[in-house]
Each structure stands twice: as structure tokens, then as C-alpha cells.
N, C-alpha and C. Protein backbone atom coordinates (compact mmCIF):
# COMPACT_ATOMS: atom_id res chain seq x y z
N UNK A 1 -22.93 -13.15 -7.55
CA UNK A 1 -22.03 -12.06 -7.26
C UNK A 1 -22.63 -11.13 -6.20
N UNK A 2 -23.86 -10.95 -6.19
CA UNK A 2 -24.32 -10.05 -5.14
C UNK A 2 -24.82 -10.79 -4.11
N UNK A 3 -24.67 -11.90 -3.59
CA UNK A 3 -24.75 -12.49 -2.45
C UNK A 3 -23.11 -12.48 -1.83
N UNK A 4 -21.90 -12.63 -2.43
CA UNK A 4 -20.70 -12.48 -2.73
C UNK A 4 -20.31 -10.85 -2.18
N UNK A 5 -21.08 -10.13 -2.38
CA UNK A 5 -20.92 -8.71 -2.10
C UNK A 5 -21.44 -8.56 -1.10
N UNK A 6 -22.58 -9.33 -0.83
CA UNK A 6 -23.13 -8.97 0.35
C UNK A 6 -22.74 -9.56 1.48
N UNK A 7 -22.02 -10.52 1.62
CA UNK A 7 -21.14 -11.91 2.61
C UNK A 7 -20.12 -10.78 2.69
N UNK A 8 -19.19 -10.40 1.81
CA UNK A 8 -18.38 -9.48 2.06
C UNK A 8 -18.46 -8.27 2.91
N UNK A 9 -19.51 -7.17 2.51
CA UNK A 9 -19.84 -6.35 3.45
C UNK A 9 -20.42 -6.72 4.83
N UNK A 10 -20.57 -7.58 4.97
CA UNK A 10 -21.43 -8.05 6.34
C UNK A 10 -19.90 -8.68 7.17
N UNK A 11 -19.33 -9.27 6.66
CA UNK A 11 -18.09 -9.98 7.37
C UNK A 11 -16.48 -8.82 7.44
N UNK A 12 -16.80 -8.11 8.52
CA UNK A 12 -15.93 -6.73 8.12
C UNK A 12 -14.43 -6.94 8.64
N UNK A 13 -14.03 -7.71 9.22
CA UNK A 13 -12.50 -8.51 9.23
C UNK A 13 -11.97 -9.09 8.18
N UNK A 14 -13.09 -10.19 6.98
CA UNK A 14 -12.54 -10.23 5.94
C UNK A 14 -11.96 -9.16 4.73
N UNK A 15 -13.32 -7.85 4.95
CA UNK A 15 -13.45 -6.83 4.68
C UNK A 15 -12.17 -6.52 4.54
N UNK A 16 -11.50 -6.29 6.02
CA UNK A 16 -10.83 -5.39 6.29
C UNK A 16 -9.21 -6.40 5.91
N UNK A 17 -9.14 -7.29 5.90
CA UNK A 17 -8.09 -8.51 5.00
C UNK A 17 -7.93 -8.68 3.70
N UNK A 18 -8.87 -7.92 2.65
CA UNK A 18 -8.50 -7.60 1.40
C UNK A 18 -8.06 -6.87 1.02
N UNK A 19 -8.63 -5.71 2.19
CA UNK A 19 -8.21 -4.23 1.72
C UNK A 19 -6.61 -4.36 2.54
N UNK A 20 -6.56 -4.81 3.04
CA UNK A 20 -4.72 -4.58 3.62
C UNK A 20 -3.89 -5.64 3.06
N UNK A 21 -4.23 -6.43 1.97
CA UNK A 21 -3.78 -7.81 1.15
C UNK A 21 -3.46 -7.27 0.05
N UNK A 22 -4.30 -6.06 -0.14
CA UNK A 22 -4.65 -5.27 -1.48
C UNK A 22 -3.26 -4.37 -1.32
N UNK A 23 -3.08 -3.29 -0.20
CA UNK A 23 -2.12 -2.60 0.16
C UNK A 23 -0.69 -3.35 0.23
N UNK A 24 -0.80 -4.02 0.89
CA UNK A 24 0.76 -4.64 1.13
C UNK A 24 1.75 -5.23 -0.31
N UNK A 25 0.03 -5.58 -1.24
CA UNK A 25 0.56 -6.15 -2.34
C UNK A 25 1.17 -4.85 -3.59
N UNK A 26 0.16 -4.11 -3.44
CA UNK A 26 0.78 -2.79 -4.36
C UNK A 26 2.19 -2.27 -3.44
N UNK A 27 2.34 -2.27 -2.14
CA UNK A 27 3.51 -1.84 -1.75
C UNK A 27 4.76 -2.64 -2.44
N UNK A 28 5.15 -3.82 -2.31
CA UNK A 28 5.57 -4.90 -3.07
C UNK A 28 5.86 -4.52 -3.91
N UNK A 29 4.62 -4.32 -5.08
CA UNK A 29 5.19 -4.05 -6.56
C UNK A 29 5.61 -2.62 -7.14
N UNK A 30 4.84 -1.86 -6.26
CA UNK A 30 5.90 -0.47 -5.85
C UNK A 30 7.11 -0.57 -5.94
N UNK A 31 7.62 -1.62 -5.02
CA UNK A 31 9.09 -1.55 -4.37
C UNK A 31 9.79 -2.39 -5.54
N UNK A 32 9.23 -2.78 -6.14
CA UNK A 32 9.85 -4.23 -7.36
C UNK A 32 10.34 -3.03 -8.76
N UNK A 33 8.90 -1.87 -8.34
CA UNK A 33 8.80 -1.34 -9.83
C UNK A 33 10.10 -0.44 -10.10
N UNK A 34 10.59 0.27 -8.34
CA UNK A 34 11.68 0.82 -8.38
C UNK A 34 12.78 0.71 -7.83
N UNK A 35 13.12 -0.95 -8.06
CA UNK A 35 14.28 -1.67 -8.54
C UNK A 35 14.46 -2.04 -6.75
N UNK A 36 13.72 -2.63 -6.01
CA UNK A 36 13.72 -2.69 -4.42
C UNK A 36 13.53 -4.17 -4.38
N UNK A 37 13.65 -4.63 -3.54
CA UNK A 37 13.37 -6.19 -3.38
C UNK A 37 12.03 -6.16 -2.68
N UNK A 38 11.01 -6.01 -3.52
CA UNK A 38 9.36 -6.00 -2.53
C UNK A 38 8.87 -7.48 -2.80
N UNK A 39 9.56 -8.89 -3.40
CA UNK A 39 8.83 -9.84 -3.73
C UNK A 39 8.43 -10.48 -2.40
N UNK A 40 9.30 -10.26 -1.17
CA UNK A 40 8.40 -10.96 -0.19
C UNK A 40 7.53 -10.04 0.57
N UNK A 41 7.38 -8.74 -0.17
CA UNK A 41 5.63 -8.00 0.65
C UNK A 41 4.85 -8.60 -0.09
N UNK A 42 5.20 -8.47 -1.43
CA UNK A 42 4.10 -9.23 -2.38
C UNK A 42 3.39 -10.66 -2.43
N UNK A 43 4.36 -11.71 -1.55
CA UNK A 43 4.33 -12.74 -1.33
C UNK A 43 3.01 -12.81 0.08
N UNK A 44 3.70 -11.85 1.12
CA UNK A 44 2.82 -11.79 2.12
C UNK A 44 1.47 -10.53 1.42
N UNK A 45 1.31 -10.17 0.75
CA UNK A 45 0.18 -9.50 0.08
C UNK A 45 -0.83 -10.64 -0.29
N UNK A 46 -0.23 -11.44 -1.42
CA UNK A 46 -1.23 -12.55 -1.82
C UNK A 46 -1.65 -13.49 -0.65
N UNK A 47 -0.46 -13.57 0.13
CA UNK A 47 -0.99 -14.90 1.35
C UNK A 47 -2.42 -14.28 2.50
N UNK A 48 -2.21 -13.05 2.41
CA UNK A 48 -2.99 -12.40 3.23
C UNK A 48 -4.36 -12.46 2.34
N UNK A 49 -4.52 -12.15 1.08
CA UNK A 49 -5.67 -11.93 -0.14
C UNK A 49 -6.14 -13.40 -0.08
N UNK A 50 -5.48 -14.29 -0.46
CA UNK A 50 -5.69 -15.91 -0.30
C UNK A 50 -6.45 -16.30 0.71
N UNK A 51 -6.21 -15.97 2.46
CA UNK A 51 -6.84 -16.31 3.28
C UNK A 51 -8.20 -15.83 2.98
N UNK A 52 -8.17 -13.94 2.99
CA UNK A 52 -9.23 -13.70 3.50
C UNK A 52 -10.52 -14.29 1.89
N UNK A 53 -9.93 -14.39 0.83
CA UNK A 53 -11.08 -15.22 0.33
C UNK A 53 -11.17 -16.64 0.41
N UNK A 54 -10.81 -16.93 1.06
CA UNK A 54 -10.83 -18.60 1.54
C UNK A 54 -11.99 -18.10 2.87
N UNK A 55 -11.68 -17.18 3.49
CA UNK A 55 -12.49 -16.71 4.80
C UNK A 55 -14.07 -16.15 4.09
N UNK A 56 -14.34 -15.88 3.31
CA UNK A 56 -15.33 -15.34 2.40
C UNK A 56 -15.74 -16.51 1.40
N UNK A 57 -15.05 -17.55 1.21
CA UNK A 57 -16.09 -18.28 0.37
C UNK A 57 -16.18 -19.32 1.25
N UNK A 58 -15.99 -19.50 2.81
CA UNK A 58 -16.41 -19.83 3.84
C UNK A 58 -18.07 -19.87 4.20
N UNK A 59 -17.76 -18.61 4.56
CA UNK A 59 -19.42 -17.51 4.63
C UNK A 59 -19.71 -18.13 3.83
N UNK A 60 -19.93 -17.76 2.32
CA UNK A 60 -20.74 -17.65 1.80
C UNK A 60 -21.41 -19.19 1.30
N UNK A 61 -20.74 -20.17 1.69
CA UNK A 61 -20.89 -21.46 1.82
C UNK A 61 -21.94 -21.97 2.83
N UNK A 62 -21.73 -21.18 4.10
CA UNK A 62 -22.16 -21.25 5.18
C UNK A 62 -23.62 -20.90 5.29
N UNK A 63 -23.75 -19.68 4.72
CA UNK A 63 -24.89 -18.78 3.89
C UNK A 63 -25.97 -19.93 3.10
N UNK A 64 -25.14 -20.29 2.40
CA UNK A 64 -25.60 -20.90 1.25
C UNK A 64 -26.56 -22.75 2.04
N UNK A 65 -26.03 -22.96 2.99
CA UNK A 65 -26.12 -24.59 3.77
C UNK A 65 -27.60 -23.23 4.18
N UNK A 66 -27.55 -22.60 5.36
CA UNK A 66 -28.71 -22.04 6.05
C UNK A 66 -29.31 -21.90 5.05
N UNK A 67 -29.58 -21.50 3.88
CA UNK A 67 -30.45 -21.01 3.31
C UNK A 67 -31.35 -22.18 2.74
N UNK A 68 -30.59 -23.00 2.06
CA UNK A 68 -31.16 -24.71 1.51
C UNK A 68 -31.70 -24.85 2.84
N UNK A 69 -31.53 -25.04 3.84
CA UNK A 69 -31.62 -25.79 5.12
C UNK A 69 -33.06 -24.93 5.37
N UNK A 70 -33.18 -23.63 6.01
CA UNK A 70 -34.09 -22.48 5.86
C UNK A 70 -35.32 -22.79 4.51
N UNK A 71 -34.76 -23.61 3.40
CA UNK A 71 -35.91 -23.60 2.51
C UNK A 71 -36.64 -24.65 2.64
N UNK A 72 -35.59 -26.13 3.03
CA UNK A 72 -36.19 -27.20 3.56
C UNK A 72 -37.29 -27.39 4.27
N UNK A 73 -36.70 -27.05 5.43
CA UNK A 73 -37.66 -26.34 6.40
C UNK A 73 -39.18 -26.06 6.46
N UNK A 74 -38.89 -24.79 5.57
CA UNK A 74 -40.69 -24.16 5.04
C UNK A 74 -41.23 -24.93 4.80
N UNK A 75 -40.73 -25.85 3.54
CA UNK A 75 -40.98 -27.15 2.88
C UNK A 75 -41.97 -27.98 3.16
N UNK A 76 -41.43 -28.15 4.36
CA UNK A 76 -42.15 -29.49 5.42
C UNK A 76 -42.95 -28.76 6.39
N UNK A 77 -42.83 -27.52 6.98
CA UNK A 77 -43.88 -26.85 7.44
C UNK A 77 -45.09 -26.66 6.45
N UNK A 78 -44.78 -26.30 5.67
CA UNK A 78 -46.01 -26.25 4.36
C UNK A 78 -46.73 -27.37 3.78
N UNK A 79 -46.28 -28.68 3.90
CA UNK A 79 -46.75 -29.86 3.76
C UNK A 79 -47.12 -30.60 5.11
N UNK A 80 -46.86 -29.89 6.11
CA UNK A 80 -47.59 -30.42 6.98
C UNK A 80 -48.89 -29.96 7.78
N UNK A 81 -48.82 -28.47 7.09
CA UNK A 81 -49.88 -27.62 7.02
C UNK A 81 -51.18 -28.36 6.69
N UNK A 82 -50.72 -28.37 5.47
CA UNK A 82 -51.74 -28.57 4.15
C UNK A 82 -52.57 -30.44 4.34
């Protein structure tokens, strides 16, 4: 979770795609709650929330390859040290 938090704060377009996925979607159910037709903000709320964590468990995938890869690495520097 806190590598998750931290992919998040570092990637500030996804950042900024939850927090307006987040908005559009409470607008929606705003509009639903007082009898409005908001199901297609809500629709485009989740599609927008959907991407940007599809865009975030991207990263953090991505993160995750460098880092194995980054440990590998040492690995064989250290055994070839020695």
C-alpha cells in the first residue's frame, strides 16, 4: 500500500484523474439523489476512475520490473566481486 501511495503521488496526471473521476462521480449521484438523470456523469465518473487506476497499477508494475531487475543486478555485481 505504501509503494501504491507513493506511485500515486509521484505520477500527478493519474493524481489528478482520480481526483476529477472522484468529482464527476459524486456530481452524478448528486444529480440521481435529486431526482436528475446523472447516470451518464456517473458512468463517465467510473470510466475516468477505471483508467486512471489501470494508469497506476501500470506504474506500479513498472516500479516493481525496475526494482527485481535493480536487485538482479547488485546480485551479479556482488558475485562477481567476490
Amino acid at each position: 500500500m505504501k509503494r501504491f501511495m507513493r506511485v500515486a503521488l509521484q505520477d500527478k496526471q493519474s493524481l489528478f484523474s482520480l481526483f476529477t473521476g472522484l468529482v464527476v462521480t459524486l456530481i452524478g449521484a448528486t444529480a440521481m439523489y435529486q431526482g436528475h438523470s446523472g447516470a451518464s456523469l456517473m458512468m463517465v465518473g467510473a470510466s475516468i476512475l477505471s483508467l486512471a487506476g489501470l494508469s497506476l497499477a501500470a506504474s506500479l508494475h513498472k516500479t516493481q520490473q525496475t526494482l527485481k531487475s535493480t536487485a538482479k543486478l547488485a546480485k551479479q555485481l556482488k558475485v562477481k566481486e567476490a
